[in-house]
N, C-alpha and C. Protein backbone atom coordinates (compact mmCIF):
# COMPACT_ATOMS: atom_id res chain seq x y z
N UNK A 1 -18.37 -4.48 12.45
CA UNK A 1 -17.36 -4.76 11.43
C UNK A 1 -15.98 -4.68 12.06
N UNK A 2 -14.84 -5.56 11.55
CA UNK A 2 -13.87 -5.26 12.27
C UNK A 2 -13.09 -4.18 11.48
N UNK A 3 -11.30 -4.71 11.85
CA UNK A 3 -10.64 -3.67 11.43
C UNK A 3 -10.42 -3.71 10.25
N UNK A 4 -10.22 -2.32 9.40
CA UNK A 4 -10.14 -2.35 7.93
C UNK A 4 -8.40 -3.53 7.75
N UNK A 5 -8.29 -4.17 7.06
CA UNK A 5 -7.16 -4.50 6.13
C UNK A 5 -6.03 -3.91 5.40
N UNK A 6 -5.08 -4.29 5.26
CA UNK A 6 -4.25 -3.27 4.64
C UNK A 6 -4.64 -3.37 2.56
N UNK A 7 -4.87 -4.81 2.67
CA UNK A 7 -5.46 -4.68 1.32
C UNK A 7 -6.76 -4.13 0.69
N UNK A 8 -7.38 -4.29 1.61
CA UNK A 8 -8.44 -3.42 1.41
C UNK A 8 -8.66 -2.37 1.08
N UNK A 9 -7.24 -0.99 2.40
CA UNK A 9 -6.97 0.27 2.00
C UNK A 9 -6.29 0.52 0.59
N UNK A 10 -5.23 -0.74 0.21
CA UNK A 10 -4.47 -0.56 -0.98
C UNK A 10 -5.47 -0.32 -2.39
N UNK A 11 -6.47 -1.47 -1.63
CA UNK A 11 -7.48 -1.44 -3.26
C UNK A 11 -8.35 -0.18 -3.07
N UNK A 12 -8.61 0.33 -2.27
CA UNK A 12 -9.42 1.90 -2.03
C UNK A 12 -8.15 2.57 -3.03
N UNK A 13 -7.33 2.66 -2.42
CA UNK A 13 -6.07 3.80 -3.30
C UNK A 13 -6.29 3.18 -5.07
N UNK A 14 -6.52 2.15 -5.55
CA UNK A 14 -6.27 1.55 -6.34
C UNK A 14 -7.80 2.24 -7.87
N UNK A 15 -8.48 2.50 -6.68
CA UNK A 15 -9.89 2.69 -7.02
C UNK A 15 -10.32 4.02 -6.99
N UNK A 16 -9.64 4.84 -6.03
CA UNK A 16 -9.95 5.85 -6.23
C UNK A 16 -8.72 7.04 -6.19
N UNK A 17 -8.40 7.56 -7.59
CA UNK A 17 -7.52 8.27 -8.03
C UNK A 17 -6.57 9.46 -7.29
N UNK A 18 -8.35 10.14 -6.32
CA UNK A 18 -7.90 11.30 -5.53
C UNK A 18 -7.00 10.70 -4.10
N UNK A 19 -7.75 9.89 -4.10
CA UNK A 19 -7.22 9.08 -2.64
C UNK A 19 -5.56 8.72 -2.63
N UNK A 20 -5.34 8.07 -3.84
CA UNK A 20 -4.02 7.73 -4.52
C UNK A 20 -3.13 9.05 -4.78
N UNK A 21 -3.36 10.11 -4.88
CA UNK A 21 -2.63 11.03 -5.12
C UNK A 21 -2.01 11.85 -3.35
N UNK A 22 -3.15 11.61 -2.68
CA UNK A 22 -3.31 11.88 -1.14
C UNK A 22 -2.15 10.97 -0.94
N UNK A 23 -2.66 10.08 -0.71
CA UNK A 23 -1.08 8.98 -0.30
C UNK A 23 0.06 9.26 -1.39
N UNK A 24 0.16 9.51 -2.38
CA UNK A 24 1.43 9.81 -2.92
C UNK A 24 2.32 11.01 -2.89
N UNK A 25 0.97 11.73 -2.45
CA UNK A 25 1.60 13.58 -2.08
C UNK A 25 1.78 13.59 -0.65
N UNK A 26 1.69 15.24 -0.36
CA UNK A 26 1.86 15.40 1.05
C UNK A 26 1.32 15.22 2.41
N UNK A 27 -0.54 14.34 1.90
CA UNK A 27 -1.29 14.21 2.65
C UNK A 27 -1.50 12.84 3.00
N UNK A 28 -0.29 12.38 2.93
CA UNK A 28 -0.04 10.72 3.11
C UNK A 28 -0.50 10.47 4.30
N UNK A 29 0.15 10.99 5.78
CA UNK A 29 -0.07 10.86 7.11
C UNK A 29 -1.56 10.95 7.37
N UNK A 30 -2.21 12.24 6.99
CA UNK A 30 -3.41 12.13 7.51
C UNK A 30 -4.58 11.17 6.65
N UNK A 31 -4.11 11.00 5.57
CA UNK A 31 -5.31 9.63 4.96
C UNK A 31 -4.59 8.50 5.62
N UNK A 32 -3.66 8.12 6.12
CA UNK A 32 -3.02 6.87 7.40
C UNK A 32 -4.22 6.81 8.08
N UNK A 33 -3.85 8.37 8.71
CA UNK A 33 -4.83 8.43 10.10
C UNK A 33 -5.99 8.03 10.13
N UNK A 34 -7.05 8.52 9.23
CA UNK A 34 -8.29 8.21 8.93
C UNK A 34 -8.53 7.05 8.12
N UNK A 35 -7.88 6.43 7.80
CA UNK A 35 -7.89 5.10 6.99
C UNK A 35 -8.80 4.31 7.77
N UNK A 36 -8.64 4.06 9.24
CA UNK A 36 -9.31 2.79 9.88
C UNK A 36 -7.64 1.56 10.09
N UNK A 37 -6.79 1.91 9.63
CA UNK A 37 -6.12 0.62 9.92
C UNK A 37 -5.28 1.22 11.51
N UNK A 38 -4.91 0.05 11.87
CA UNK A 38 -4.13 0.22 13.21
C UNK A 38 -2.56 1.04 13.17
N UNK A 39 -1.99 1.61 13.97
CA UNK A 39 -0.71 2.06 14.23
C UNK A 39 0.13 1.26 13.37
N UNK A 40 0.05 -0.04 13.81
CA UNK A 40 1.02 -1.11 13.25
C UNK A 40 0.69 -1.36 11.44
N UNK A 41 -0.23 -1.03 11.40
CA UNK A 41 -0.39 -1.16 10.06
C UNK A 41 -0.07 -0.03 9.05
N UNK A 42 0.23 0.90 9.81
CA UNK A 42 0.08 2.33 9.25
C UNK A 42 1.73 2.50 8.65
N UNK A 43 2.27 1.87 10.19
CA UNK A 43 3.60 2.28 10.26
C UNK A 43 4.23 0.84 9.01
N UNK A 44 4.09 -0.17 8.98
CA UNK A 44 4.22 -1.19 8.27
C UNK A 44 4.11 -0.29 6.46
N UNK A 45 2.86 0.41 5.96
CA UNK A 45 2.80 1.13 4.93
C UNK A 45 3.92 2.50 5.18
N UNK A 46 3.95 2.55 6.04
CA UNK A 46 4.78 3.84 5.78
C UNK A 46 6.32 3.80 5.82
N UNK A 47 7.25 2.40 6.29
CA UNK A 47 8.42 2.10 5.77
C UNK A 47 8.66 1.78 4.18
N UNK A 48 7.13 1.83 3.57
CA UNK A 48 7.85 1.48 1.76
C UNK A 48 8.90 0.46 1.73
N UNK A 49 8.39 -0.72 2.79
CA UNK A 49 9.10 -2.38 2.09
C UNK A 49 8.17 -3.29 1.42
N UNK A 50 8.28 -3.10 0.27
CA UNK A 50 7.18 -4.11 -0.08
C UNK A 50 7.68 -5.73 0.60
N UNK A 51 8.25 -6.16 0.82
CA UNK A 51 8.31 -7.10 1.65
C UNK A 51 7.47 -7.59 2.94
N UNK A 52 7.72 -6.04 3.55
CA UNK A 52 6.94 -6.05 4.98
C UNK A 52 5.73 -6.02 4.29
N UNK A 53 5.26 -5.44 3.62
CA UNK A 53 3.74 -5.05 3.22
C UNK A 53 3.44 -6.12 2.49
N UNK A 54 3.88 -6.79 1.68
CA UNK A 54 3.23 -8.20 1.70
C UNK A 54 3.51 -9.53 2.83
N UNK A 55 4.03 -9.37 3.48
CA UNK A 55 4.08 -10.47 4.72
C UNK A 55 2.51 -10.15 5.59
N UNK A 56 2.60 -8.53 5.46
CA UNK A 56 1.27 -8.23 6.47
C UNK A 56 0.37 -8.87 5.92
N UNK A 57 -0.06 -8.32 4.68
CA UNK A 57 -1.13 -9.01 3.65
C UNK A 57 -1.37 -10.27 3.83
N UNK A 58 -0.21 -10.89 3.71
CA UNK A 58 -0.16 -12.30 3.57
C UNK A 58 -0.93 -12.85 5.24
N UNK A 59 -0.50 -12.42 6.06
CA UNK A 59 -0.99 -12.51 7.69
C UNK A 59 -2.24 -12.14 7.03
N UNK A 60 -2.96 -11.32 6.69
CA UNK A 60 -4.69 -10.80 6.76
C UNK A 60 -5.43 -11.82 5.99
N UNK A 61 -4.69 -12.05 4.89
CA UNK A 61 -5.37 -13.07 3.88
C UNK A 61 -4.67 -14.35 3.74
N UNK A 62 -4.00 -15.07 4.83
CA UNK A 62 -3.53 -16.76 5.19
C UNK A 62 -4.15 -16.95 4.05
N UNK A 63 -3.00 -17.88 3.37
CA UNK A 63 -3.17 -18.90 2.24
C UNK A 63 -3.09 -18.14 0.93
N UNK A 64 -3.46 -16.47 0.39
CA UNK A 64 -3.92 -16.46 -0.34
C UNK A 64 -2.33 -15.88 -0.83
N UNK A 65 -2.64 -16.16 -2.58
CA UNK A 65 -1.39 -16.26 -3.42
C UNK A 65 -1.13 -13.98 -3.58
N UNK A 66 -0.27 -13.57 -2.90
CA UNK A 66 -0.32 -11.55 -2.84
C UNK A 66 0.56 -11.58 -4.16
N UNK A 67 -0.10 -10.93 -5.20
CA UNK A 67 0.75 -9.95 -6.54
C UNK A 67 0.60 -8.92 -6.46
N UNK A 68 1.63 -7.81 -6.49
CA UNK A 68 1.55 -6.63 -6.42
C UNK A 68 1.09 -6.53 -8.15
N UNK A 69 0.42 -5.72 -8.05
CA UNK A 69 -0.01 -5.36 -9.54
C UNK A 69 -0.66 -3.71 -9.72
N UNK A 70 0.33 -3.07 -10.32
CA UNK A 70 -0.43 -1.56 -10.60
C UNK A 70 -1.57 -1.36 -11.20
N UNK A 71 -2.68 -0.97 -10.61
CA UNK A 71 -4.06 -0.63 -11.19
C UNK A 71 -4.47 0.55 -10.99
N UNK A 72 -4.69 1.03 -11.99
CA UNK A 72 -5.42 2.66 -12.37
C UNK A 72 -4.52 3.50 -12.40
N UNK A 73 -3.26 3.25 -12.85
CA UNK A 73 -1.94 4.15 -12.76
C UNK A 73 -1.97 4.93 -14.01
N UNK A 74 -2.34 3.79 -14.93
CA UNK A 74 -2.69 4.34 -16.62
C UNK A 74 -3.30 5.46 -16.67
N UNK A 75 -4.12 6.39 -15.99
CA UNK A 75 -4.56 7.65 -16.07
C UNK A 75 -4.38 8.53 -14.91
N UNK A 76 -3.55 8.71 -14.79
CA UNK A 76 -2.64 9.10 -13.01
C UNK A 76 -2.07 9.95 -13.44
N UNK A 77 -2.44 11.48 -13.62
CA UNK A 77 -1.41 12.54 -13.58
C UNK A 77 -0.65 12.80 -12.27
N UNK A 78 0.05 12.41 -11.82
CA UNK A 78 1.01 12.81 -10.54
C UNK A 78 1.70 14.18 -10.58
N UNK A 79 1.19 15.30 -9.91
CA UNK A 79 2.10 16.46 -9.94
C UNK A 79 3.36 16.47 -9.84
N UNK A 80 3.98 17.75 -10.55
CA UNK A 80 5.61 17.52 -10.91
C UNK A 80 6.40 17.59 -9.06
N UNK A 81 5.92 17.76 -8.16
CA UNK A 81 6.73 18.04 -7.25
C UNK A 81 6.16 16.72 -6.32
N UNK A 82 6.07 15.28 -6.96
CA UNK A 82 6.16 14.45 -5.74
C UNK A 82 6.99 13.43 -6.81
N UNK A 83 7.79 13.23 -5.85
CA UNK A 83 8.96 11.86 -6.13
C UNK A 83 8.59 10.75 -5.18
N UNK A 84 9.06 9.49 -5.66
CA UNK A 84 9.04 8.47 -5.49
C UNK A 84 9.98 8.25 -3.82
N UNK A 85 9.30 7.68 -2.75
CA UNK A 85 10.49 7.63 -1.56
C UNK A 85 11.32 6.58 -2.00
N UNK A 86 12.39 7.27 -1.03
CA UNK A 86 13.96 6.86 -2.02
C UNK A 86 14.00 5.65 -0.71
N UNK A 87 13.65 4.92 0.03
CA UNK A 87 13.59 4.04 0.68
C UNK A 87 13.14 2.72 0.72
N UNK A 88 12.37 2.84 -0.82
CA UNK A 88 11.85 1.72 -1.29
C UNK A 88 12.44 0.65 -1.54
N UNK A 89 11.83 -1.06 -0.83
CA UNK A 89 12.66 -1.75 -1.27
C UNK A 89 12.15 -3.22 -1.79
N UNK A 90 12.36 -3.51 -2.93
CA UNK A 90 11.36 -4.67 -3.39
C UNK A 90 11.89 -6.28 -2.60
N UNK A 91 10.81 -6.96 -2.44
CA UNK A 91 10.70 -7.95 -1.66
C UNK A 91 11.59 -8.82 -2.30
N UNK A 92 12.64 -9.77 -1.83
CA UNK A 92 13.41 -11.20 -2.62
C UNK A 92 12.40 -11.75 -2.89
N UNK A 93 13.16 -12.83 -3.82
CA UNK A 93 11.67 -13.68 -4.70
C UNK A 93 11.38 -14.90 -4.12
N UNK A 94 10.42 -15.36 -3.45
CA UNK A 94 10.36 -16.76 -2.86
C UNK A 94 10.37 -17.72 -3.35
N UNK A 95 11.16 -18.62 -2.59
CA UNK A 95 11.32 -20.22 -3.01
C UNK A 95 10.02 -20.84 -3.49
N UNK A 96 8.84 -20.63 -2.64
CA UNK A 96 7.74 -21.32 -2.24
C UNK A 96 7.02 -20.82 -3.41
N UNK A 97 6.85 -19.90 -4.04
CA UNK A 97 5.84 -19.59 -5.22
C UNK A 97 6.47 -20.18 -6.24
N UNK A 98 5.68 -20.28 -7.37
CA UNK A 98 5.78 -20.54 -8.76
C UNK A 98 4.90 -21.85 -9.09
């Protein structure tokens, strides 16, 4: 099998709640680590550009149309001591879609 995907890992987080809280809390780095994706991919998720992170996507899955879309958030207690990284930055809107 080859290397895991970055969408792939996203839809694991997407799917499984505990996993999603791991990446949103303090144990972000080491579910990176063990993820299966490469350095470059790790580090690509871990600047929080959705831009970059859908260009990657877009590279893994050529051709295919990337929507970010929140799934399984609707029952997501997030503990009171993790905030949102303040580095986040949403992608411009492309010419080419619609």
């Amino acid at each position: 099998m080859g290397q895991k995907l970055i969408g792939e890992f996203l839809t694991e987080l997407a799917e499984d709640v505990d996993k999603l809280r791991a990446y949103l809390g303090e144990d972000r780095d080491d579910l990176l680590r063990e993820s299966g994706l490469s350095e470059d991919q790790q580090e690509v998720l871990r600047s929080n550009d959705l831009k970059r992170i859908r260009d990657a996507i877009r590279a893994e899955y050529s051709g295919a149309q990337i929507l970010f879309v929140p799934l399984g958030l609707q029952n997501l207690t997030v503990p009171q001591n993790i905030t949102a990284p303040q580095n986040l930055t949403a992608p411009p809107e492309d010419d080419d879609e619609g």
